[in-house]
C-alpha atoms as a PDB file:
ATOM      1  CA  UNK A   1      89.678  98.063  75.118  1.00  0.00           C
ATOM      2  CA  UNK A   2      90.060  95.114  77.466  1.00  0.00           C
ATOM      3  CA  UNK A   3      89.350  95.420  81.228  1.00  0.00           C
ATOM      4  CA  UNK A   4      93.070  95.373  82.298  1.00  0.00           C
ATOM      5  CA  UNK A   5      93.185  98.744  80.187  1.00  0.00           C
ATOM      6  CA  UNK A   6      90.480 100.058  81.733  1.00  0.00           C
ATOM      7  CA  UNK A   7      91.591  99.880  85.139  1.00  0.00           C
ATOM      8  CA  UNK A   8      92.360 103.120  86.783  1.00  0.00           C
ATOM      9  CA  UNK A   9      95.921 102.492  88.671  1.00  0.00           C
ATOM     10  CA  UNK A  10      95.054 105.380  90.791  1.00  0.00           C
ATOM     11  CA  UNK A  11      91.700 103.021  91.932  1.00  0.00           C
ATOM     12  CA  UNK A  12      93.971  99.752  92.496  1.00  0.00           C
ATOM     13  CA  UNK A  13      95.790 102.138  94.661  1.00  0.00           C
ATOM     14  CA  UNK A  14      93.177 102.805  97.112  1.00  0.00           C
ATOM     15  CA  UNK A  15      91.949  99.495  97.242  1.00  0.00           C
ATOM     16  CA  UNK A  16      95.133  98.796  98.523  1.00  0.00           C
ATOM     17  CA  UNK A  17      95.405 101.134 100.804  1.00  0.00           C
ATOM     18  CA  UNK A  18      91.429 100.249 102.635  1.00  0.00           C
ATOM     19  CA  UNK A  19      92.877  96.729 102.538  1.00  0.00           C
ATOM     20  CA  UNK A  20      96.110  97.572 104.283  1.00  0.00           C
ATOM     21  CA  UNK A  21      93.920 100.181 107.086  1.00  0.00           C
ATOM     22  CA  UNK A  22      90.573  98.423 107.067  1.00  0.00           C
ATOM     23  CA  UNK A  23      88.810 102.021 107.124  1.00  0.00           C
ATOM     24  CA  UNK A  24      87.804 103.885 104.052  1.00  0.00           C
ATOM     25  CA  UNK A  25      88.514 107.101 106.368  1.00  0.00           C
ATOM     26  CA  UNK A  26      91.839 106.193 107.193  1.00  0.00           C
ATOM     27  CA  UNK A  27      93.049 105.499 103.387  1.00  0.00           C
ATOM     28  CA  UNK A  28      92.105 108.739 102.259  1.00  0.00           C
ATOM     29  CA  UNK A  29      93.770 110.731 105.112  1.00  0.00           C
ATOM     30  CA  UNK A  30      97.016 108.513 103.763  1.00  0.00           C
ATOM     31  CA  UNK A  31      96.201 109.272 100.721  1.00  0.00           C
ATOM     32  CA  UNK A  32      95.576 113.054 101.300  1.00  0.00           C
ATOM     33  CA  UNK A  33      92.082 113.131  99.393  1.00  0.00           C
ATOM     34  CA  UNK A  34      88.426 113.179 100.619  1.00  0.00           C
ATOM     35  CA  UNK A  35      86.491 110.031 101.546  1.00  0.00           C
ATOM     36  CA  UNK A  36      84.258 110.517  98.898  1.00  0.00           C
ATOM     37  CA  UNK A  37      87.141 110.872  96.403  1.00  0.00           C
ATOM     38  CA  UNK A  38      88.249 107.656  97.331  1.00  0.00           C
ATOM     39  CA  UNK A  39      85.152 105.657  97.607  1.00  0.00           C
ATOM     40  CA  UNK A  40      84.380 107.191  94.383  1.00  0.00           C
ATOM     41  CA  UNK A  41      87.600 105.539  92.984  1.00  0.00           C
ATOM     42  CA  UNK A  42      86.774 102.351  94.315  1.00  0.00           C
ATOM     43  CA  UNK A  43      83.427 102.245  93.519  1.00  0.00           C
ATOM     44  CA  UNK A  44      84.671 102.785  89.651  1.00  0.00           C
ATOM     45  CA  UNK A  45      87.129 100.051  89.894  1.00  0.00           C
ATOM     46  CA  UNK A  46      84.574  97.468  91.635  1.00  0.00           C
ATOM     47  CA  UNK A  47      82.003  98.233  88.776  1.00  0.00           C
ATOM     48  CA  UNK A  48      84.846  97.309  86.243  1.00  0.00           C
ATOM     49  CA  UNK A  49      85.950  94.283  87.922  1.00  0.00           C
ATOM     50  CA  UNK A  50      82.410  93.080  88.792  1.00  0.00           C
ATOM     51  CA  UNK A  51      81.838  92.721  92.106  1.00  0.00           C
ATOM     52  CA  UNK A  52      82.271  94.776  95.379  1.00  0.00           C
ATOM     53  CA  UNK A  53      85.846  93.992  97.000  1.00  0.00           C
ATOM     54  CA  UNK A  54      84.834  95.701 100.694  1.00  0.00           C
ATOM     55  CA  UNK A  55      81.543  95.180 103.118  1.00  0.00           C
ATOM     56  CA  UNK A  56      81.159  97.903 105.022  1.00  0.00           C
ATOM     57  CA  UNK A  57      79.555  97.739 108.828  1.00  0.00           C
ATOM     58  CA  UNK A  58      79.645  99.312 111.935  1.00  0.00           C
ATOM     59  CA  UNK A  59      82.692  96.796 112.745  1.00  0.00           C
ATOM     60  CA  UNK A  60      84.717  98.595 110.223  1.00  0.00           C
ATOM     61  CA  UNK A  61      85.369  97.116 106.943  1.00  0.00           C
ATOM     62  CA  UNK A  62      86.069  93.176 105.935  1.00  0.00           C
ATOM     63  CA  UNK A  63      86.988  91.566 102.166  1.00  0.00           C
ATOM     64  CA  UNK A  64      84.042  89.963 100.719  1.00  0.00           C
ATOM     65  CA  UNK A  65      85.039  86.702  99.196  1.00  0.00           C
ATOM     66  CA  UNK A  66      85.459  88.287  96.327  1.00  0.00           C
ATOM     67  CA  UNK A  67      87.678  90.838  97.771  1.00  0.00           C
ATOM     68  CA  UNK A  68      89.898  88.138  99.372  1.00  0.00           C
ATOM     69  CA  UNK A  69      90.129  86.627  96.023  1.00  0.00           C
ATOM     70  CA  UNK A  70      91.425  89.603  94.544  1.00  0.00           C
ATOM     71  CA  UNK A  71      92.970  91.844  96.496  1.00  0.00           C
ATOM     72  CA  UNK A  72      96.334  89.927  96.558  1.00  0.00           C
ATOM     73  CA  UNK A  73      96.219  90.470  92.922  1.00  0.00           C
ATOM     74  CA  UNK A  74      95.850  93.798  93.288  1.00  0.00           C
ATOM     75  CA  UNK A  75      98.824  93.806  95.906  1.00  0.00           C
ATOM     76  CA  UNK A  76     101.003  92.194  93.408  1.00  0.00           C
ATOM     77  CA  UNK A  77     100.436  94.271  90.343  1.00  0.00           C
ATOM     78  CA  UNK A  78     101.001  97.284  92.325  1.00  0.00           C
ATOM     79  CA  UNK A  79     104.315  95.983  93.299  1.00  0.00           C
ATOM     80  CA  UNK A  80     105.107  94.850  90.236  1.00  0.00           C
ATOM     81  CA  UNK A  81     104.336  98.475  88.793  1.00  0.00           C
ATOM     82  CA  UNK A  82     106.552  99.709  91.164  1.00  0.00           C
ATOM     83  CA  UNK A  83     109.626  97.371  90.869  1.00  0.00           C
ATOM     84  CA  UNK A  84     109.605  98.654  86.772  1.00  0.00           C
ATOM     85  CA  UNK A  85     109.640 101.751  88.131  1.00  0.00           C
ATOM     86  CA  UNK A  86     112.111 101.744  90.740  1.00  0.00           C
ATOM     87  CA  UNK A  87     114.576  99.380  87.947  1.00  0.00           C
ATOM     88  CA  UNK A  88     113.961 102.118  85.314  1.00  0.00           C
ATOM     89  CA  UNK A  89     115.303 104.500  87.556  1.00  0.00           C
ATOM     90  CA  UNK A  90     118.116 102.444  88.311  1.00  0.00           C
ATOM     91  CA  UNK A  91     119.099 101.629  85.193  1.00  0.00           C
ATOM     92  CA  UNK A  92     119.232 105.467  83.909  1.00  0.00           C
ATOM     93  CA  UNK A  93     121.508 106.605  86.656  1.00  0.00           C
ATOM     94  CA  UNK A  94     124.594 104.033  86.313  1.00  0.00           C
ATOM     95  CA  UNK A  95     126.915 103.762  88.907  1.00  0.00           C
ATOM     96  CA  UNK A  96     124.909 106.039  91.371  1.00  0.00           C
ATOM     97  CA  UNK A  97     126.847 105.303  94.544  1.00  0.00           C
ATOM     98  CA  UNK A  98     123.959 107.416  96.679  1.00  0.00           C
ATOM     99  CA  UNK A  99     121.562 105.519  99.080  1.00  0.00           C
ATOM    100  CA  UNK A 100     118.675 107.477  99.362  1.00  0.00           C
ATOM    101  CA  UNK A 101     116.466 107.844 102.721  1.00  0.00           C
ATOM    102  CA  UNK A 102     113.527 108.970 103.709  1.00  0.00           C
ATOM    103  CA  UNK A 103     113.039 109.635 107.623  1.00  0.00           C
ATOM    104  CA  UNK A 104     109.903 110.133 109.650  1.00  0.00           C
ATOM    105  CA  UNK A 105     110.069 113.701 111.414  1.00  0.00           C
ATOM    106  CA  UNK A 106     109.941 111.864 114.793  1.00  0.00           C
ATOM    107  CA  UNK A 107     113.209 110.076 114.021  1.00  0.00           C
ATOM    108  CA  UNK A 108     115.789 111.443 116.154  1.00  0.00           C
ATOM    109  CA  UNK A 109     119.472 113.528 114.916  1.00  0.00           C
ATOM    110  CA  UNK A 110     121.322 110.668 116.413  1.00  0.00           C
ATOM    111  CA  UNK A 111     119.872 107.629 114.991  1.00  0.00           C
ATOM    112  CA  UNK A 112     120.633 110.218 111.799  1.00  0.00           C
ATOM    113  CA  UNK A 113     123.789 110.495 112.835  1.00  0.00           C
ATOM    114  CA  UNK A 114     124.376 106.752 112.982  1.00  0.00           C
ATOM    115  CA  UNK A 115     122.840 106.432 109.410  1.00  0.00           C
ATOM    116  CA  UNK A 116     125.885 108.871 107.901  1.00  0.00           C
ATOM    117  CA  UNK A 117     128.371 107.002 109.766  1.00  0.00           C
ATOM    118  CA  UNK A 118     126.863 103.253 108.820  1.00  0.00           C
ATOM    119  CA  UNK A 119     126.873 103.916 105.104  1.00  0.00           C
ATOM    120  CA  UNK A 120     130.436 105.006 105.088  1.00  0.00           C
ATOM    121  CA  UNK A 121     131.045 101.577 106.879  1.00  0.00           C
ATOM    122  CA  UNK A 122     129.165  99.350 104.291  1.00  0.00           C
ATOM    123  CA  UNK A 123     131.966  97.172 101.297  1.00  0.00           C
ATOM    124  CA  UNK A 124     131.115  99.783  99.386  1.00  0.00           C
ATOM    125  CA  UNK A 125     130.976 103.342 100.695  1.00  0.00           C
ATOM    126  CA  UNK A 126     128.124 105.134  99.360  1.00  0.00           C
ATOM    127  CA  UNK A 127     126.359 108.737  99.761  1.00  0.00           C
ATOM    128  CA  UNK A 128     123.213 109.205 101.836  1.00  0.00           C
ATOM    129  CA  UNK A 129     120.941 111.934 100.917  1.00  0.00           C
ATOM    130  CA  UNK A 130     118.283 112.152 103.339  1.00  0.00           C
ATOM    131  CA  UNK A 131     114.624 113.394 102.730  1.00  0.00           C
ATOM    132  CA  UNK A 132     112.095 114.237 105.628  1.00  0.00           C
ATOM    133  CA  UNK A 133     108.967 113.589 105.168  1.00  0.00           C
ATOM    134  CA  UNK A 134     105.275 112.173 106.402  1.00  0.00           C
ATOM    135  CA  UNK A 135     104.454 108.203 106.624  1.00  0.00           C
ATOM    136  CA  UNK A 136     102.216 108.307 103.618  1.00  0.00           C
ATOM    137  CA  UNK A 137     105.223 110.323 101.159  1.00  0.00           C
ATOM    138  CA  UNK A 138     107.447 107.862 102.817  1.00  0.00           C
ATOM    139  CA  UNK A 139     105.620 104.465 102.534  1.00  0.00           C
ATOM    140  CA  UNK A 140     104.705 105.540  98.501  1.00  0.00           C
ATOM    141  CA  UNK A 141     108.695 106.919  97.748  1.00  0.00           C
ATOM    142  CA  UNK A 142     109.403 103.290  98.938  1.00  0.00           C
ATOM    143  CA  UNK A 143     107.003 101.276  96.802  1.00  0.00           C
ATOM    144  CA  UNK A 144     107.522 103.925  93.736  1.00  0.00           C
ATOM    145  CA  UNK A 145     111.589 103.623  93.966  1.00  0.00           C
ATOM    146  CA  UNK A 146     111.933 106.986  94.727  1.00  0.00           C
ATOM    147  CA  UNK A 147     113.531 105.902  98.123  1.00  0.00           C
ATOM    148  CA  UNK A 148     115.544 103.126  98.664  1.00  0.00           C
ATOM    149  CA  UNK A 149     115.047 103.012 102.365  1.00  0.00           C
ATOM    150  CA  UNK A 150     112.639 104.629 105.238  1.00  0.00           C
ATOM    151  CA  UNK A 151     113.162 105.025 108.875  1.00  0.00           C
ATOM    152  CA  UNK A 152     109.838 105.069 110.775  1.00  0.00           C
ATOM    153  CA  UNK A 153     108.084 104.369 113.772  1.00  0.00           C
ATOM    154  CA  UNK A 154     106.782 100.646 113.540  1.00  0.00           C
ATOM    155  CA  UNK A 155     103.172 101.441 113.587  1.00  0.00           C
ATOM    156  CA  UNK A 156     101.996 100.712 110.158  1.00  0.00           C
ATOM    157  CA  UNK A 157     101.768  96.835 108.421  1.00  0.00           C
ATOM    158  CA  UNK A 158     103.877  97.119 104.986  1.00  0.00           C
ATOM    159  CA  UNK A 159     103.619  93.469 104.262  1.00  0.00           C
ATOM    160  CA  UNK A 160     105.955  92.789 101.418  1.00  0.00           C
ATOM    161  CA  UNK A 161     108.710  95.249 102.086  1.00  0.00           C
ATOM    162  CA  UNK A 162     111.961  93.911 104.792  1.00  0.00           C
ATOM    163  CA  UNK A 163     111.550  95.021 108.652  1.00  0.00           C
ATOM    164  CA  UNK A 164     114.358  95.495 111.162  1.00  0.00           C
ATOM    165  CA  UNK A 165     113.844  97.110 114.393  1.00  0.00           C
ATOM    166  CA  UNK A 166     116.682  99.693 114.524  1.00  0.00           C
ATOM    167  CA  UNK A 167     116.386 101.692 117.929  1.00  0.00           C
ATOM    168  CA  UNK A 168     113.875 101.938 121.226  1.00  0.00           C
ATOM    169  CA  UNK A 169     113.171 104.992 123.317  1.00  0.00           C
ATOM    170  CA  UNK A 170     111.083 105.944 126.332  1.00  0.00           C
ATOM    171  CA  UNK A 171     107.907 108.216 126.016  1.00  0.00           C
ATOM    172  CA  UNK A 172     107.473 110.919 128.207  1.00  0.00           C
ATOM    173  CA  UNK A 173     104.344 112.980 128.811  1.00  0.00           C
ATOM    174  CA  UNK A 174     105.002 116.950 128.962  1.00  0.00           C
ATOM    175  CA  UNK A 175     101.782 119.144 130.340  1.00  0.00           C
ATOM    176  CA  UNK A 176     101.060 121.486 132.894  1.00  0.00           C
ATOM    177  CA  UNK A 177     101.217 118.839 135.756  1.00  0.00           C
ATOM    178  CA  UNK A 178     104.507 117.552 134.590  1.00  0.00           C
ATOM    179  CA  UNK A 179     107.257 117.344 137.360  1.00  0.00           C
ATOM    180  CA  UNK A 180     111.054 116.364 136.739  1.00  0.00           C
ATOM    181  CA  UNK A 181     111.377 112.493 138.004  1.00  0.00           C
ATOM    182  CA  UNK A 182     107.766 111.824 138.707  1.00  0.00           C
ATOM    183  CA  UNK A 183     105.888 109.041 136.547  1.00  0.00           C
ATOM    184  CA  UNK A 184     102.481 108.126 134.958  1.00  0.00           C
ATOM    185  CA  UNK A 185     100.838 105.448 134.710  1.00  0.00           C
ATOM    186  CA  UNK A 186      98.925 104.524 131.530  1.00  0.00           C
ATOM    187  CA  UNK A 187      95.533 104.173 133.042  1.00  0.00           C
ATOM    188  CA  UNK A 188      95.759 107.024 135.035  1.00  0.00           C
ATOM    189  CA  UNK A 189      96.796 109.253 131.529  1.00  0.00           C
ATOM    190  CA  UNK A 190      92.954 108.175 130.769  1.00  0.00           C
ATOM    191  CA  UNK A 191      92.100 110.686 132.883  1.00  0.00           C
ATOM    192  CA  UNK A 192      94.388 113.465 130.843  1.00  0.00           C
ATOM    193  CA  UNK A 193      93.223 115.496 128.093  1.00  0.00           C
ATOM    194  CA  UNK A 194      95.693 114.617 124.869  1.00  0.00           C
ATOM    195  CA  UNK A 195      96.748 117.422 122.337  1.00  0.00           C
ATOM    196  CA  UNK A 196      97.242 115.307 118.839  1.00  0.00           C
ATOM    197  CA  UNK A 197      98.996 115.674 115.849  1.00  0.00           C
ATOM    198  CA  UNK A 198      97.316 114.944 112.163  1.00  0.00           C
ATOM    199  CA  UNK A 199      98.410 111.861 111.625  1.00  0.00           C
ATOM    200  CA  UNK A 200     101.358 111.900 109.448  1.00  0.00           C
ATOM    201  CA  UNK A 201     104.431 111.411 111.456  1.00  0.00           C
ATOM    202  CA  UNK A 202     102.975 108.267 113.092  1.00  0.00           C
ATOM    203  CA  UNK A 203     102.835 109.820 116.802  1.00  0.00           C
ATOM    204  CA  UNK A 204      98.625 109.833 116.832  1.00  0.00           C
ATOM    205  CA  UNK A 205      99.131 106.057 114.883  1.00  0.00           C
ATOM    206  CA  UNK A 206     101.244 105.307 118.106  1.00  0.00           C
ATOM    207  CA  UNK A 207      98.833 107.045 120.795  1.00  0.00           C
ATOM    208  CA  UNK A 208      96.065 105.932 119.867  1.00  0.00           C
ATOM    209  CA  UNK A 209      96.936 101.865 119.338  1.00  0.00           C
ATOM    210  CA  UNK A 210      98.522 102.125 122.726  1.00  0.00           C
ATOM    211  CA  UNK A 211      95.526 103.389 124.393  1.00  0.00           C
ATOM    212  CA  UNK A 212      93.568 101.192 122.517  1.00  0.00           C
ATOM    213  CA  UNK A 213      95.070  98.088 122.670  1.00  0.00           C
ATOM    214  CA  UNK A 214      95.388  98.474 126.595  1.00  0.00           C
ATOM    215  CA  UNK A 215      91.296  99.239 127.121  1.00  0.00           C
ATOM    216  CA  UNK A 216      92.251 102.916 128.581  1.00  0.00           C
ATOM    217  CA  UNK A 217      90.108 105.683 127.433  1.00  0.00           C
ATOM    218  CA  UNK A 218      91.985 108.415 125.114  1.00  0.00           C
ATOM    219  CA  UNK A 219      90.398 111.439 125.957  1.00  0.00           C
ATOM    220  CA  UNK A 220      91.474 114.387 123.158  1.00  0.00           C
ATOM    221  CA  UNK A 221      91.784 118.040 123.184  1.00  0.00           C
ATOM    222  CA  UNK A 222      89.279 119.349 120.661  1.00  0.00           C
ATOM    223  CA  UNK A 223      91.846 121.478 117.922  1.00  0.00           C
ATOM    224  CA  UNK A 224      95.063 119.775 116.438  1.00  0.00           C
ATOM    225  CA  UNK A 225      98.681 120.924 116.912  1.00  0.00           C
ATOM    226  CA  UNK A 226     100.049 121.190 113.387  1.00  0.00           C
ATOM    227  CA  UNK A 227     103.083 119.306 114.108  1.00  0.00           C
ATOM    228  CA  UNK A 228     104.743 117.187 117.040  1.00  0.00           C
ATOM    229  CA  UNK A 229     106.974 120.508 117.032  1.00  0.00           C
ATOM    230  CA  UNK A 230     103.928 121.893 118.424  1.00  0.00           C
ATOM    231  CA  UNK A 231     102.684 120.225 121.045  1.00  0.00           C
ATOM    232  CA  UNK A 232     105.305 120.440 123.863  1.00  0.00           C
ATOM    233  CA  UNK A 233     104.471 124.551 123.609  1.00  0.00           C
ATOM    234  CA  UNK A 234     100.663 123.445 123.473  1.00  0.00           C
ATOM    235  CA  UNK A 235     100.834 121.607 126.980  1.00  0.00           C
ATOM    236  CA  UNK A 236     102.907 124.606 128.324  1.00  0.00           C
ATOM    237  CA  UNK A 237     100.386 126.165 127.536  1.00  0.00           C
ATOM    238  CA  UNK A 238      98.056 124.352 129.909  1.00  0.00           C
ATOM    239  CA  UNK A 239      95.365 123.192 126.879  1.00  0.00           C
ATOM    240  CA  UNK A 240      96.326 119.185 127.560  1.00  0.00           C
ATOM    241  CA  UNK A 241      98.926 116.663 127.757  1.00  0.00           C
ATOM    242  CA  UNK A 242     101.064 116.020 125.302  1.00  0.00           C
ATOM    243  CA  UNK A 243     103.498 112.415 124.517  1.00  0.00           C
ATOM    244  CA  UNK A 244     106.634 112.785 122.685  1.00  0.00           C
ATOM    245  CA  UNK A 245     109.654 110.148 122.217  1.00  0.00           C
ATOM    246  CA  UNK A 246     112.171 111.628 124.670  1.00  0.00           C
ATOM    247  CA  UNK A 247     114.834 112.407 121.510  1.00  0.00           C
ATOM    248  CA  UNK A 248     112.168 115.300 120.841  1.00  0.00           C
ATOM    249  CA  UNK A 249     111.840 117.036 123.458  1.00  0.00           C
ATOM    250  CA  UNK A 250     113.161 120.295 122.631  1.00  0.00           C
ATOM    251  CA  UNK A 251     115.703 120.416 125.801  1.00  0.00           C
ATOM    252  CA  UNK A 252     116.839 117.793 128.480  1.00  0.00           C
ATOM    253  CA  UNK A 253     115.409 120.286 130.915  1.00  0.00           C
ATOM    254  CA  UNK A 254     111.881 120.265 129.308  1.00  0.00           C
ATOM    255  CA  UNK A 255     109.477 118.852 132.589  1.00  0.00           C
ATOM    256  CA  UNK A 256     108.243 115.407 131.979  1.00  0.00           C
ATOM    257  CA  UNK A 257     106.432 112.458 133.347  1.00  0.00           C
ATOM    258  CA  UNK A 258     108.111 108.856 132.565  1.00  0.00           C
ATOM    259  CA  UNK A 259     104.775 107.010 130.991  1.00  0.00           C
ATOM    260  CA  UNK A 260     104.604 103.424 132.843  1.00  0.00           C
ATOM    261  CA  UNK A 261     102.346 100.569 131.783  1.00  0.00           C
ATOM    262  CA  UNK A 262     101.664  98.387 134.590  1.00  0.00           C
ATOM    263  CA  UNK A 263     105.077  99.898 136.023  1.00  0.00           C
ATOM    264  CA  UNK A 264     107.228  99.112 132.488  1.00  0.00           C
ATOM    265  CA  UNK A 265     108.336 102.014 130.564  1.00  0.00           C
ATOM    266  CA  UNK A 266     106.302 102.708 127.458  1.00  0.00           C
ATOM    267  CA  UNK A 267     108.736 102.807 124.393  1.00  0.00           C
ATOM    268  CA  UNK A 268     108.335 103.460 121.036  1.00  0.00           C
ATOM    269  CA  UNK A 269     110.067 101.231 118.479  1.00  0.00           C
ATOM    270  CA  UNK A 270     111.644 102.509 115.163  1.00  0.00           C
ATOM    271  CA  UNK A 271     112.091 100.247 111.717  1.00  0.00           C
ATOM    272  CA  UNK A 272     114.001 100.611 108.842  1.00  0.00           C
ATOM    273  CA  UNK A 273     112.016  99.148 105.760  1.00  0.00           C
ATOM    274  CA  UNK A 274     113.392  98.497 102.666  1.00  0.00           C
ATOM    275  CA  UNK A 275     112.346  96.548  99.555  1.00  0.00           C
ATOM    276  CA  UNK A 276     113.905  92.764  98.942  1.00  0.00           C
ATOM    277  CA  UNK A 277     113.841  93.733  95.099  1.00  0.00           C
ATOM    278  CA  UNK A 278     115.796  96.522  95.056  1.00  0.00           C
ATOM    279  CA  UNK A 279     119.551  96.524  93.527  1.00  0.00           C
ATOM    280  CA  UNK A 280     120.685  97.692  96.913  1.00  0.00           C
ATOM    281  CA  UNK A 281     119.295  94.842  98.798  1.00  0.00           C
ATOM    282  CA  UNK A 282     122.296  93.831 100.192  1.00  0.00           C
ATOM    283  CA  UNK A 283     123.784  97.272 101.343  1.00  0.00           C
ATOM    284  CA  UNK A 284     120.452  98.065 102.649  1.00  0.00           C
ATOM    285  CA  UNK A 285     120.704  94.936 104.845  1.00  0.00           C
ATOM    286  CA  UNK A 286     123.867  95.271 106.195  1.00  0.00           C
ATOM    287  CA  UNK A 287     122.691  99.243 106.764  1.00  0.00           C
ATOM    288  CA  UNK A 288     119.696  98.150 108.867  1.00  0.00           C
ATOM    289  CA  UNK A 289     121.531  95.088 110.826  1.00  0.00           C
ATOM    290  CA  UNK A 290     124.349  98.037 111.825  1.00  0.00           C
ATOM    291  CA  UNK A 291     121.703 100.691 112.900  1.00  0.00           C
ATOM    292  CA  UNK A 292     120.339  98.116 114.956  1.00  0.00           C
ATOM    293  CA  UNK A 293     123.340  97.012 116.974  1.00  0.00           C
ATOM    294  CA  UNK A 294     124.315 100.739 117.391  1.00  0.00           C
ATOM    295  CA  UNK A 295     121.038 100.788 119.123  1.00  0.00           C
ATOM    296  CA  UNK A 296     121.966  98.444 121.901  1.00  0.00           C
ATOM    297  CA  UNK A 297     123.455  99.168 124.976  1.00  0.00           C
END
């Protein structure tokens, strides 16, 4: 048996994945196992190729040379795994007119809206059947063919798939000191006690960047509201604060803080992402590009 059969796909997937997050902690919750179910698989596939691919220090975790070498490799295969795959699939269901898409449960009914209207506006009027679903589902139904395109918040890197920013909206922070017109500023929310979400639909990706790539403190509430569906009755309740993309709040008349960085108004972005392989390409360019425009005022 030669080495390329012995290597476990399910391994060159998490190597992947710690390469993409830098953090052996964060693959796994993307991945939905336990750490040590994931080092475990990358431990197997580093003592098959040789050499360790990852250093591990209390700066996170870095590519050893060897790593850097081959973890492109890895990339590539994986793609390439995935474009037979997805072309399989393709081939076996002739004529399909359907576009299928995958959308982020913080994507809003009217940027769905615009999707249903957009694809009956493309050369060649197709279908859309939509599936909701976490980042993780989403990002793997994209890379396994399963989807054709996702609508997410841009938080994640997917280097080798198509980006278009497709809509912008303001975050608002709901909690027991929330008043109708008054605003926050994001250095004073350091003071606020957050209620978070697991991180699935990209919200806690989103929080936690911002906070962190601004120097503020992000002080957490210690349980976890199951879903963003949750956490606007949470901060009613008076256990924290709370940030939501306007779109989901569950009423206009829901009391909320405009959040304000250095007096500009926080907004969340949303991407389509699509593959440049895919038989669709073109459709699924000329989908994004009108979602986009829609977007603008």
């Amino acid at each position: 048996m030669t080495m390329a059969e012995r290597l476990n796909i399910e391994g060159l997937r998490y190597a992947q994945a710690v390469a993409e997050t830098r953090s052996f902690s964060a693959a796994a919750r993307a991945y939905g196992v336990t750490q040590p179910a994931l080092s475990n698989g990358i431990a197997k596939l580093e003592e098959r190729l040789g050499e360790r691919l990852f250093d591990r220090s209390p700066r996170g975790v870095t590519p050893t040379a060897f790593g850097t070498r081959i973890l492109p490799l890895i990339e590539r295969a994986i793609a390439s795994l995935d474009t037979v795959a997805a072309e399989a699939r393709r081939l076996t269901e002739p004529g399909d007119q359907k576009i299928r898409m995958g959308v982020s449960p913080l994507i809003g009914p009217q940027l769905v809206a615009r999707s249903f209207s957009a694809v009956r506006e493309l050369p060649t009027p197709r279908d859309l059947v939509l599936r909701e679903a976490n980042m993780q589902d989403l990002r793997d139904g994209l890379r396994a063919g399963q989807l054709d395109i996702i609508l997410i918040p841009a938080v994640t890197s997917m280097p080798r798939f198509e980006h278009r920013i497709i809509d912008v909206e303001p975050v608002v922070v709901v909690g027991p000191t929330a008043e109708d017109g008054s605003s926050l500023e994001l250095t004073q929310a350091g003071e606020e006690q957050f209620i978070l979400v697991p991180d699935a639909c990209g919200l806690t990706t989103f929080t936690t960047q911002l906070f962190q790539a601004n120097d503020v403190p992000l002080r957490t509430y210690p349980g976890e509201a199951a879903s963003y569906r949750v956490l606007e009755e949470w901060a009613g309740l008076g256990l924290g604060s709370a940030m939501l993309p306007q779109s989901r709040l569950t009423s206009p008349t829901v009391p909320r803080r405009s959040l304000l960085n250095e007096g500009r108004e926080v907004q969340i972005s949303f991407e389509a992402v699509w593959t440049p392989e895919s038989a669709l390409r073109e459709d699924l360019t000329l989908l994004a590009q009108a979602l986009g425009a829609s977007s603008k005022p």
